[in-house]
Every structure is written in structure tokens, then in C-alpha cells.
PDB file of N, CA and C in Angstrom:
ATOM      1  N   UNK A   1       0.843  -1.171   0.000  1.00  0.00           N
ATOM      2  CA  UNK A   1       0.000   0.000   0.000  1.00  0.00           C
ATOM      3  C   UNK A   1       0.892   1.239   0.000  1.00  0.00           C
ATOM      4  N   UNK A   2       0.755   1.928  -0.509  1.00  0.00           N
ATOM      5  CA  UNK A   2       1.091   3.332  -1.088  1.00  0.00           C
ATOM      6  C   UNK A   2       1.502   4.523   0.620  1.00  0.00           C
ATOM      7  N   UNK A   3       2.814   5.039   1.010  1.00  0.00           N
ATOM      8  CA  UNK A   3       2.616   5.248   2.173  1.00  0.00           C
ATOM      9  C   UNK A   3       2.961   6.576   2.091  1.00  0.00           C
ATOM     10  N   UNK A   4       2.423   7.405   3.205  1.00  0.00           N
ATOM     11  CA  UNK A   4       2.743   9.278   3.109  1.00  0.00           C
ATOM     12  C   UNK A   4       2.381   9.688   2.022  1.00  0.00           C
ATOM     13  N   UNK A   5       1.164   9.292   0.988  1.00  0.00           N
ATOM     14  CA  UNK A   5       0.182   9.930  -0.098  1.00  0.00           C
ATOM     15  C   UNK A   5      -0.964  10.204   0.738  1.00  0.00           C
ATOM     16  N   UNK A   6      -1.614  11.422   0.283  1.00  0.00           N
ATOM     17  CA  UNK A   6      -3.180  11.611   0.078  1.00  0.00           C
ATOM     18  C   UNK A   6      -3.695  11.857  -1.222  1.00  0.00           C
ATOM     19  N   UNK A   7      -4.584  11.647  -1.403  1.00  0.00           N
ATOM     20  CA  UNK A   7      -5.764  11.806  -2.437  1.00  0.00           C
ATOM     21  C   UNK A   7      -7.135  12.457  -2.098  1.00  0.00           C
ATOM     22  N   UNK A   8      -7.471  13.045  -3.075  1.00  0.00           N
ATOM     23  CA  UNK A   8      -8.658  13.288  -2.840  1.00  0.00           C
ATOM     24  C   UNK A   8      -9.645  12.590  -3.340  1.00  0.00           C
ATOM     25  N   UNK A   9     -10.670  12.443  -2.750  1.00  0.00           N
ATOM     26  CA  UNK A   9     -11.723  11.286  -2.648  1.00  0.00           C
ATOM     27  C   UNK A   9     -13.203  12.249  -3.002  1.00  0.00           C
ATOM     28  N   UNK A  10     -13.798  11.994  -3.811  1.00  0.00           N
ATOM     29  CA  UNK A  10     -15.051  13.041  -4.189  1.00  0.00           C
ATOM     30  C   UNK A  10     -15.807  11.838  -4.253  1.00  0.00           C
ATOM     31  N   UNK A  11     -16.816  12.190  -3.574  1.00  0.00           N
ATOM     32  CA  UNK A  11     -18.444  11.381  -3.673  1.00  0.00           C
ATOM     33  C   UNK A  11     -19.095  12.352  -3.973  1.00  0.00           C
ATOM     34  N   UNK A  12     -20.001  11.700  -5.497  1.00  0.00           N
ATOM     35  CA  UNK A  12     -20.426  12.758  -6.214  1.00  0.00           C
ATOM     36  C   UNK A  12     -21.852  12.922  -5.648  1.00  0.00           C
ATOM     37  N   UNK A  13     -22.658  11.589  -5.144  1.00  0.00           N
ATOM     38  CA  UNK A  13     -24.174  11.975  -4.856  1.00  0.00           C
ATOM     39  C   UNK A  13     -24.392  12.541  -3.693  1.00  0.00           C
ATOM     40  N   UNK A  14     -22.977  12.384  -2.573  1.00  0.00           N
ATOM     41  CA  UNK A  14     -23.084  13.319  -1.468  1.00  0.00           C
ATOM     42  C   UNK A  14     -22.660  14.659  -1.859  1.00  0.00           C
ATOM     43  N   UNK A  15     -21.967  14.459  -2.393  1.00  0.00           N
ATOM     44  CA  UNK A  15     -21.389  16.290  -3.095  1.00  0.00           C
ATOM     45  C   UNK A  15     -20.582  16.663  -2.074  1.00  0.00           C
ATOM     46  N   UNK A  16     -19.718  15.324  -1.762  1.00  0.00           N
ATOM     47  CA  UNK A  16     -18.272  16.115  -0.615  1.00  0.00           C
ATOM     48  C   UNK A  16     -17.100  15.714  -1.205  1.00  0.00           C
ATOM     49  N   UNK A  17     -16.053  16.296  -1.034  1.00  0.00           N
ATOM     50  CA  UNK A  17     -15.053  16.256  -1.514  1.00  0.00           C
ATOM     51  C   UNK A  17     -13.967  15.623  -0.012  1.00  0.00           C
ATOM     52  N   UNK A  18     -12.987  14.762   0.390  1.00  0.00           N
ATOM     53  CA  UNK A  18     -12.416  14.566   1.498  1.00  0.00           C
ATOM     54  C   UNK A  18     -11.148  13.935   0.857  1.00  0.00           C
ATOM     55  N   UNK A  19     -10.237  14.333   1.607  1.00  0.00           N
ATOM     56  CA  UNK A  19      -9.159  14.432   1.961  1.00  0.00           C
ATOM     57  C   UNK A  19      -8.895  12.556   2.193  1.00  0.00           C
ATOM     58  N   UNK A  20      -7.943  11.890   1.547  1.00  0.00           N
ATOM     59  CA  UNK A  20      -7.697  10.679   2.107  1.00  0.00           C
ATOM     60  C   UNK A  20      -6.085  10.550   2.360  1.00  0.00           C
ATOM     61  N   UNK A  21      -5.583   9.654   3.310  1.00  0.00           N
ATOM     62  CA  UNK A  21      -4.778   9.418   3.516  1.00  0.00           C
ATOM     63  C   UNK A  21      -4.579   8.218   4.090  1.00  0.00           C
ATOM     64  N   UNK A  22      -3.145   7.699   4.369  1.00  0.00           N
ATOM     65  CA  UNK A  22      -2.947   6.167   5.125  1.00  0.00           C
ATOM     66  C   UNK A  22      -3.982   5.969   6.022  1.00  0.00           C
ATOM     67  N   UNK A  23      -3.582   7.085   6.986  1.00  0.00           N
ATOM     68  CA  UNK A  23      -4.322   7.037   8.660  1.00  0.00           C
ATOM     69  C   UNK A  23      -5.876   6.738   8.195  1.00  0.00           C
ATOM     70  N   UNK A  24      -6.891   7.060   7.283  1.00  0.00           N
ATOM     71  CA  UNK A  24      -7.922   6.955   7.198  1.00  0.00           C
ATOM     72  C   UNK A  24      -8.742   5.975   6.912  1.00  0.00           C
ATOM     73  N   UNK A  25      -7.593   4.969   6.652  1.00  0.00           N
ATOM     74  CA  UNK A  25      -7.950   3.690   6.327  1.00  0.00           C
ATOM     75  C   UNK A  25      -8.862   3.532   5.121  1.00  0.00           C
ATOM     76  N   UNK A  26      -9.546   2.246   5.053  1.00  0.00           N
ATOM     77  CA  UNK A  26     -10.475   1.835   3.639  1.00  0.00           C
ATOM     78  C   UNK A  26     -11.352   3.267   3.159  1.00  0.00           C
ATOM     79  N   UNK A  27     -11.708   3.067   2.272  1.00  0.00           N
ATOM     80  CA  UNK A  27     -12.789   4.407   1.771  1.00  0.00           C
ATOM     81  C   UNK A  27     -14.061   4.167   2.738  1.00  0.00           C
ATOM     82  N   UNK A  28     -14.331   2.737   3.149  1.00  0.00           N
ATOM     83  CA  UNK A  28     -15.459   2.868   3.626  1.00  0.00           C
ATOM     84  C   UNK A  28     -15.690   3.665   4.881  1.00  0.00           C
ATOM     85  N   UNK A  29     -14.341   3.626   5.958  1.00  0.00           N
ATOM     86  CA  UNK A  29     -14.168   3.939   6.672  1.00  0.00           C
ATOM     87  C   UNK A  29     -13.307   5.726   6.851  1.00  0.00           C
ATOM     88  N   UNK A  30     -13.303   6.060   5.863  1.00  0.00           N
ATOM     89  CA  UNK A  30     -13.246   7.493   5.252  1.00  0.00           C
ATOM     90  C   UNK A  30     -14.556   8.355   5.486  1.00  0.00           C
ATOM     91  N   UNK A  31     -15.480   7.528   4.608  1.00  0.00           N
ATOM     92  CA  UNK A  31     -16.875   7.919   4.246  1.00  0.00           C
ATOM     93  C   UNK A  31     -17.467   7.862   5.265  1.00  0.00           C
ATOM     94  N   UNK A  32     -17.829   7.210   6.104  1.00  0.00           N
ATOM     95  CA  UNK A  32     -18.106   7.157   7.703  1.00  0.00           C
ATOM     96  C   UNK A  32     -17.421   8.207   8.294  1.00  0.00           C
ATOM     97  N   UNK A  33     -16.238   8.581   8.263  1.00  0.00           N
ATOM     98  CA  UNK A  33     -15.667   9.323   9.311  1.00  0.00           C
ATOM     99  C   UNK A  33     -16.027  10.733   8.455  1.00  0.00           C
ATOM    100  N   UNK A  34     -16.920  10.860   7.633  1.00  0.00           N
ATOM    101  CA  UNK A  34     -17.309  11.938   6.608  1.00  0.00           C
ATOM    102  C   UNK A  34     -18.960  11.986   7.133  1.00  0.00           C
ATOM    103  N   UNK A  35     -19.192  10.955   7.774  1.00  0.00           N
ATOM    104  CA  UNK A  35     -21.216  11.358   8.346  1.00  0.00           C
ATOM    105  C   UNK A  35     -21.594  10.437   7.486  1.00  0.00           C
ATOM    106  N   UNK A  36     -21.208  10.043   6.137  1.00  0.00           N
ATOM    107  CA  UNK A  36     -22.138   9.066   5.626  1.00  0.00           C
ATOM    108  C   UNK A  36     -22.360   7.583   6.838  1.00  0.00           C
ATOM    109  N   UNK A  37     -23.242   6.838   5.882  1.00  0.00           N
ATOM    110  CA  UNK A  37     -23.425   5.767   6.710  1.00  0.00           C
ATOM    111  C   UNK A  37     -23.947   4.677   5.310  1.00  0.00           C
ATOM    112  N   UNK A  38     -22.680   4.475   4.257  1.00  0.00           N
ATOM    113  CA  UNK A  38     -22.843   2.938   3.406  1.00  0.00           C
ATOM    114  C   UNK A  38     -23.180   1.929   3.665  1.00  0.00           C
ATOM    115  N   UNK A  39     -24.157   1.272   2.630  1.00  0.00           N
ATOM    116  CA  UNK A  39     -24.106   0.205   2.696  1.00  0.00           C
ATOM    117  C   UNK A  39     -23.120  -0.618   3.137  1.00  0.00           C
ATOM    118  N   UNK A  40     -22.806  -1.866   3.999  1.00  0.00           N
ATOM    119  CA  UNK A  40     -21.949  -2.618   4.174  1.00  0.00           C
ATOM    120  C   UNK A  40     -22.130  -3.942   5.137  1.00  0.00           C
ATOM    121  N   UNK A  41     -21.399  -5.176   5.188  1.00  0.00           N
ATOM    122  CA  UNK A  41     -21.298  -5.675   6.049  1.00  0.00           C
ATOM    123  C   UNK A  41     -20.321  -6.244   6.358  1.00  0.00           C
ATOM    124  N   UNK A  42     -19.463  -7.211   5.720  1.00  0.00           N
ATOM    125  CA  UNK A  42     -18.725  -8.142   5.854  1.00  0.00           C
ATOM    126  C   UNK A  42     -17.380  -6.723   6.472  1.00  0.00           C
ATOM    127  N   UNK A  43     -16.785  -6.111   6.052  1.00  0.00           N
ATOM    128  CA  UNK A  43     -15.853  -5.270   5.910  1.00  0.00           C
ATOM    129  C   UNK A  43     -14.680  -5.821   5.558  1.00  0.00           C
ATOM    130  N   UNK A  44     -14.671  -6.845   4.950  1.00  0.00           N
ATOM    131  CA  UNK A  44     -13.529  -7.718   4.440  1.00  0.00           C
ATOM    132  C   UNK A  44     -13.747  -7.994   2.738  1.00  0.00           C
ATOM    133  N   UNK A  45     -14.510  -7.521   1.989  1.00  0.00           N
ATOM    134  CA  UNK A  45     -14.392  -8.130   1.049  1.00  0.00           C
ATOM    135  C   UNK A  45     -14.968  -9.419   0.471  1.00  0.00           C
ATOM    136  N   UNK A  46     -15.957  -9.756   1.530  1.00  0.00           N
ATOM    137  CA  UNK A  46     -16.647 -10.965   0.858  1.00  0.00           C
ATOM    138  C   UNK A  46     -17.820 -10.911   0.220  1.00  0.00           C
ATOM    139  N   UNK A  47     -18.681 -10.089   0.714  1.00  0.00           N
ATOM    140  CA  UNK A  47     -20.094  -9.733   0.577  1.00  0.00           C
ATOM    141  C   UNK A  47     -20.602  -9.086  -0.715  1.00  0.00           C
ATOM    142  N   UNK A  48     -20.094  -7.865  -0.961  1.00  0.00           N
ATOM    143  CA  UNK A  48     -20.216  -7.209  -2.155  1.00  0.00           C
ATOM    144  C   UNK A  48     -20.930  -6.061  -1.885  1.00  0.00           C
ATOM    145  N   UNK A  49     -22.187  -5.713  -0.335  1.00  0.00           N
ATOM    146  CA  UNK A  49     -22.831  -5.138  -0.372  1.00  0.00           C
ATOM    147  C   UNK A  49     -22.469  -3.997  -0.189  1.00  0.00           C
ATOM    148  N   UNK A  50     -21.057  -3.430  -0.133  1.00  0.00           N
ATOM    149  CA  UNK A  50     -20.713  -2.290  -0.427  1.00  0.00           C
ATOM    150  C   UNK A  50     -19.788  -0.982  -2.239  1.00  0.00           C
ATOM    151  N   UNK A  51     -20.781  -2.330  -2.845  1.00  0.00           N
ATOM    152  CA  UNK A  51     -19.873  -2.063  -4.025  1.00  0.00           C
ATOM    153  C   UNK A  51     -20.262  -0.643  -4.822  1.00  0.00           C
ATOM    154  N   UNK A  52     -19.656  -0.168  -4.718  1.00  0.00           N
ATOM    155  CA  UNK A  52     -19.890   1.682  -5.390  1.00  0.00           C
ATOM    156  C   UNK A  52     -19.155   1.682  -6.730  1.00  0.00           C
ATOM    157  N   UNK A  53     -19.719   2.507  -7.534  1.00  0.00           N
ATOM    158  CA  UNK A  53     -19.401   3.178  -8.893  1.00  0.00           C
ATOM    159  C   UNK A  53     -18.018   3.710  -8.760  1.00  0.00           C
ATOM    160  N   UNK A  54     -16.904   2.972  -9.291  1.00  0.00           N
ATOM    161  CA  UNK A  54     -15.752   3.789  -9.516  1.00  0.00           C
ATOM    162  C   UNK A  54     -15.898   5.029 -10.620  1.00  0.00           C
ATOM    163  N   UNK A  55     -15.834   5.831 -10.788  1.00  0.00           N
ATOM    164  CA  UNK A  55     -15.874   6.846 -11.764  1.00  0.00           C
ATOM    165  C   UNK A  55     -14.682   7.070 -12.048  1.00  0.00           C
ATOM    166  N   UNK A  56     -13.722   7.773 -11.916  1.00  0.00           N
ATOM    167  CA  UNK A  56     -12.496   7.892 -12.125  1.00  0.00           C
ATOM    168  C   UNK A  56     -11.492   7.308 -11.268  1.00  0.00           C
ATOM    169  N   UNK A  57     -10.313   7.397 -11.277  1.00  0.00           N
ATOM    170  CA  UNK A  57      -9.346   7.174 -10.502  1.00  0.00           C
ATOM    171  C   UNK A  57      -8.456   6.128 -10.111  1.00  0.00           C
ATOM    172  N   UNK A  58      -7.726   5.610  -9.630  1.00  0.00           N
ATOM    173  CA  UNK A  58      -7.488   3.877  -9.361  1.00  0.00           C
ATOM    174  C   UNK A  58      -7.376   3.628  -7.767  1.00  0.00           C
ATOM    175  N   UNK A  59      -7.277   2.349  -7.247  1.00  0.00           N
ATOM    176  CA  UNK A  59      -7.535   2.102  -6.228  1.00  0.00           C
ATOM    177  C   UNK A  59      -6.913   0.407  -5.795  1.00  0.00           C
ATOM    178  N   UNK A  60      -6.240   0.340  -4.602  1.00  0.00           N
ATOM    179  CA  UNK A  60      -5.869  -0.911  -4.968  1.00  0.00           C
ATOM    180  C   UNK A  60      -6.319  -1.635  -3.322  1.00  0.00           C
ATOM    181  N   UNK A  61      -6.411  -2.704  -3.190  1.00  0.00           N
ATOM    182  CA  UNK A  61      -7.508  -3.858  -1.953  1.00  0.00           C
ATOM    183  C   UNK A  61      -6.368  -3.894  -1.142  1.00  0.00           C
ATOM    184  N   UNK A  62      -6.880  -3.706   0.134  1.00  0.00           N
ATOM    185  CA  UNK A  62      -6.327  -4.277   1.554  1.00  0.00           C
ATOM    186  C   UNK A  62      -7.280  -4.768   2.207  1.00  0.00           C
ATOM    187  N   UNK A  63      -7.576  -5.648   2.462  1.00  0.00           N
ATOM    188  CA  UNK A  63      -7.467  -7.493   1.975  1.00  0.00           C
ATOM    189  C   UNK A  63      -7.373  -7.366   0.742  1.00  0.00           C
ATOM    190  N   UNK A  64      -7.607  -8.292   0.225  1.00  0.00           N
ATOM    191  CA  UNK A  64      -7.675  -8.606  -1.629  1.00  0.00           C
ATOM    192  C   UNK A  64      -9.079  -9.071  -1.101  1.00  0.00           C
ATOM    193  N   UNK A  65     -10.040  -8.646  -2.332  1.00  0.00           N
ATOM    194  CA  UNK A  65     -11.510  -8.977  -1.825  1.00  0.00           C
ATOM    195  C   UNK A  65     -11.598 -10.720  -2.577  1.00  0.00           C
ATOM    196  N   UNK A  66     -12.585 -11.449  -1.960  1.00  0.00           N
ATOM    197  CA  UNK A  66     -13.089 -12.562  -2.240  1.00  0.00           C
ATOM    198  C   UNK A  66     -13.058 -12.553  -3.609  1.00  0.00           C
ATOM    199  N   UNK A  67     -13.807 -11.667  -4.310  1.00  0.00           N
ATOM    200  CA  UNK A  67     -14.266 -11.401  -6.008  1.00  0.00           C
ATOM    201  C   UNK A  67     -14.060  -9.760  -6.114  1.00  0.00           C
ATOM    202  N   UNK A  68     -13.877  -9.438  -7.277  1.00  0.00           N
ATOM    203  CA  UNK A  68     -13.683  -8.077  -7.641  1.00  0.00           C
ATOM    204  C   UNK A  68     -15.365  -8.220  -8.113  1.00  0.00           C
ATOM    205  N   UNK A  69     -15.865  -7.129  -7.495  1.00  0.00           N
ATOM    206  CA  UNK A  69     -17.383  -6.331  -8.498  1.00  0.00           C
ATOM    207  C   UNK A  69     -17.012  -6.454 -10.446  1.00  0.00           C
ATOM    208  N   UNK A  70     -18.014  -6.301 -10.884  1.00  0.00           N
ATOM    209  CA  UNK A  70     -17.976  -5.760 -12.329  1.00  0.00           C
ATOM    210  C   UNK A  70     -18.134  -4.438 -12.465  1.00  0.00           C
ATOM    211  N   UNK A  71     -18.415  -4.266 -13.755  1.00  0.00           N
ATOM    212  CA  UNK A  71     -18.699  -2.588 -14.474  1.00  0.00           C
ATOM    213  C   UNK A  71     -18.267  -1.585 -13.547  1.00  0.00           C
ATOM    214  N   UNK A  72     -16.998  -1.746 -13.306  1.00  0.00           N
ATOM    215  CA  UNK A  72     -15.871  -0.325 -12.662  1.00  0.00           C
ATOM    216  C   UNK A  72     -16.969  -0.171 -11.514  1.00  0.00           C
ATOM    217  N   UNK A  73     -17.025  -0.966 -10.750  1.00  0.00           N
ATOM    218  CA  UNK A  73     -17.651  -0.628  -9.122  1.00  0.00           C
ATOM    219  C   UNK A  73     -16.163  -1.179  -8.362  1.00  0.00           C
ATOM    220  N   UNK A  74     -16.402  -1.007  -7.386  1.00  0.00           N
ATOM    221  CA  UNK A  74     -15.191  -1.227  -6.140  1.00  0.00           C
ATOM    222  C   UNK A  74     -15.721  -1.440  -5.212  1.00  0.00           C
ATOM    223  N   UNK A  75     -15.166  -2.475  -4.395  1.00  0.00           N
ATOM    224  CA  UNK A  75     -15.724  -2.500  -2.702  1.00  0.00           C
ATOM    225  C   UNK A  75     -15.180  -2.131  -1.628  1.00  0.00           C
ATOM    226  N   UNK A  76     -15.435  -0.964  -1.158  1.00  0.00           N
ATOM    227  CA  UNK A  76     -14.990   0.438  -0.098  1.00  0.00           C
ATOM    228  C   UNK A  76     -14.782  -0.018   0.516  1.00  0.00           C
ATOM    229  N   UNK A  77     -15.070  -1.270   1.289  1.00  0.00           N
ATOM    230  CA  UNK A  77     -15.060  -1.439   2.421  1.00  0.00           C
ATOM    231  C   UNK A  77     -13.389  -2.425   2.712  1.00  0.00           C
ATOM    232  N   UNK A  78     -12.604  -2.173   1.717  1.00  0.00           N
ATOM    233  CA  UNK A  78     -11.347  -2.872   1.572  1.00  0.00           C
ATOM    234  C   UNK A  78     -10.570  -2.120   0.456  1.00  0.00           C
ATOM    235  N   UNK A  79     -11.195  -1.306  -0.199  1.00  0.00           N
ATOM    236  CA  UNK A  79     -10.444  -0.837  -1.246  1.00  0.00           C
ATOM    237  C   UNK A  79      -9.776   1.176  -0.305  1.00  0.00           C
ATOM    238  N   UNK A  80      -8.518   1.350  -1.380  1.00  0.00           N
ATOM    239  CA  UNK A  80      -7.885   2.512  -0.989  1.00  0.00           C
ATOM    240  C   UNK A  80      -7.343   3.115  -2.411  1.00  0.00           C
ATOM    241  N   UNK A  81      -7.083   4.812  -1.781  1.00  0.00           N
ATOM    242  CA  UNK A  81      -7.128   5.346  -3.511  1.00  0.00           C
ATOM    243  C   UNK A  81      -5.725   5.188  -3.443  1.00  0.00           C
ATOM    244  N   UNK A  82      -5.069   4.842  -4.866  1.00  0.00           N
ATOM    245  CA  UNK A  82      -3.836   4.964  -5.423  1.00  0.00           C
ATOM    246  C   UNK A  82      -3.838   6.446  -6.120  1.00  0.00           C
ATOM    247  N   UNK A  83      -4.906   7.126  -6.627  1.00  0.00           N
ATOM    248  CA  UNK A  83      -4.772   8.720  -6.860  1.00  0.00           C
ATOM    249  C   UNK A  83      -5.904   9.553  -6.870  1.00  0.00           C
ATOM    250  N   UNK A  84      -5.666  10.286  -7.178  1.00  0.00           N
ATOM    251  CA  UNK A  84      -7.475  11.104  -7.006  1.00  0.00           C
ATOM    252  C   UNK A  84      -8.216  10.168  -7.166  1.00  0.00           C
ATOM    253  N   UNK A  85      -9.522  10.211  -6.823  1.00  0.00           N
ATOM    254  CA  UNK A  85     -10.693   9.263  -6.944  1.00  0.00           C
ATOM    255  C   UNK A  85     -11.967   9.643  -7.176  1.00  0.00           C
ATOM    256  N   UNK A  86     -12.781   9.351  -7.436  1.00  0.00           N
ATOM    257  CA  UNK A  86     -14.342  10.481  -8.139  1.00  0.00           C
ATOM    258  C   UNK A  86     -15.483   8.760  -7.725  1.00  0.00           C
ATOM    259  N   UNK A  87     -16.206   8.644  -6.619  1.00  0.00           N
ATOM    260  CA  UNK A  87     -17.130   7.254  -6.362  1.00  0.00           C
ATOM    261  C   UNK A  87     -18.457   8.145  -6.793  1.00  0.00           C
ATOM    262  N   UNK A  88     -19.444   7.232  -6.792  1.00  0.00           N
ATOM    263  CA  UNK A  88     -21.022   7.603  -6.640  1.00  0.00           C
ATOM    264  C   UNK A  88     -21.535   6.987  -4.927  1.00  0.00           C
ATOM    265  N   UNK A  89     -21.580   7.801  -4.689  1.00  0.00           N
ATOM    266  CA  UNK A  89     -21.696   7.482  -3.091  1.00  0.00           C
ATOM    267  C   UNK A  89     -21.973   9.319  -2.262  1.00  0.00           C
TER     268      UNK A  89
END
């Protein structure tokens, strides 16, 4: 994992823009510490029920999830940005 980077993280249907870094851990746990409250459960990567619209950007798994989502979704709840990032969330 990528160390002493931030990115910025834009969720477009909340319309916030946040700041990511190591310390902030998974996106899911970004977005939470942002007031949202995602879908989720497993927080490991097994489930899927947190899978969001990648829009731009790249992003790479801490865990490695069970299955990768399709059609450029990602699962927040294990995934982290490698550079700017643009979700639907």
C-alpha cells in the first residue's frame, strides 16, 4: 500500500469532496468518518454489499476482496485510492 500519499476522494451523490490518507484507512471507513453511513457488512471483502461506482481514478484492496465487483464498481469497504478518486456514493 502506497505510504505518506493523500488523495482526494469526491463522492459525487453526497457532493463532498475529502481528503484521504494512510491514517484513514479503507474508503469505507473514510466515508463514515465523513457522516455518511454505506451500505456494508462483511468489511472484508466478501459480501459485495458495499460495491460503489468507480468513476475515475485507481484504487488498490487491503485485503484482496473474495471477487472483484464488475462494471468499474469497487468495494470500499477494503479498497484505498492509489490517486485522485471520483465514487457515486
Amino acid at each position: 500500500m502506497a505510504t505518506n500519499k493523500s488523495y482526494t476522494v469526491t463522492l459525487l451523490t453526497s457532493n463532498k469532496e475529502i481528503l484521504w490518507d494512510q491514517s484513514k484507512g479503507s474508503l469505507l471507513e473514510l466515508s463514515e468518518s465523513a457522516g455518511l453511513e454505506p451500505e456494508h457488512s462483511c468489511r472484508v471483502g466478501t459480501c459485495a454489499t458495499c460495491a460503489t461506482k468507480l468513476v475515475t481514478g485507481t484504487i488498490e484492496y487491503d485485503p484482496e476482496p473474495f471477487m472483484e465487483p464488475s462494471d468499474n464498481h469497487i468495494l470500499i469497504c477494503c479498497a484505498h485510492p492509489t490517486s485522485d478518486i471520483v465514487i457515486e456514493l
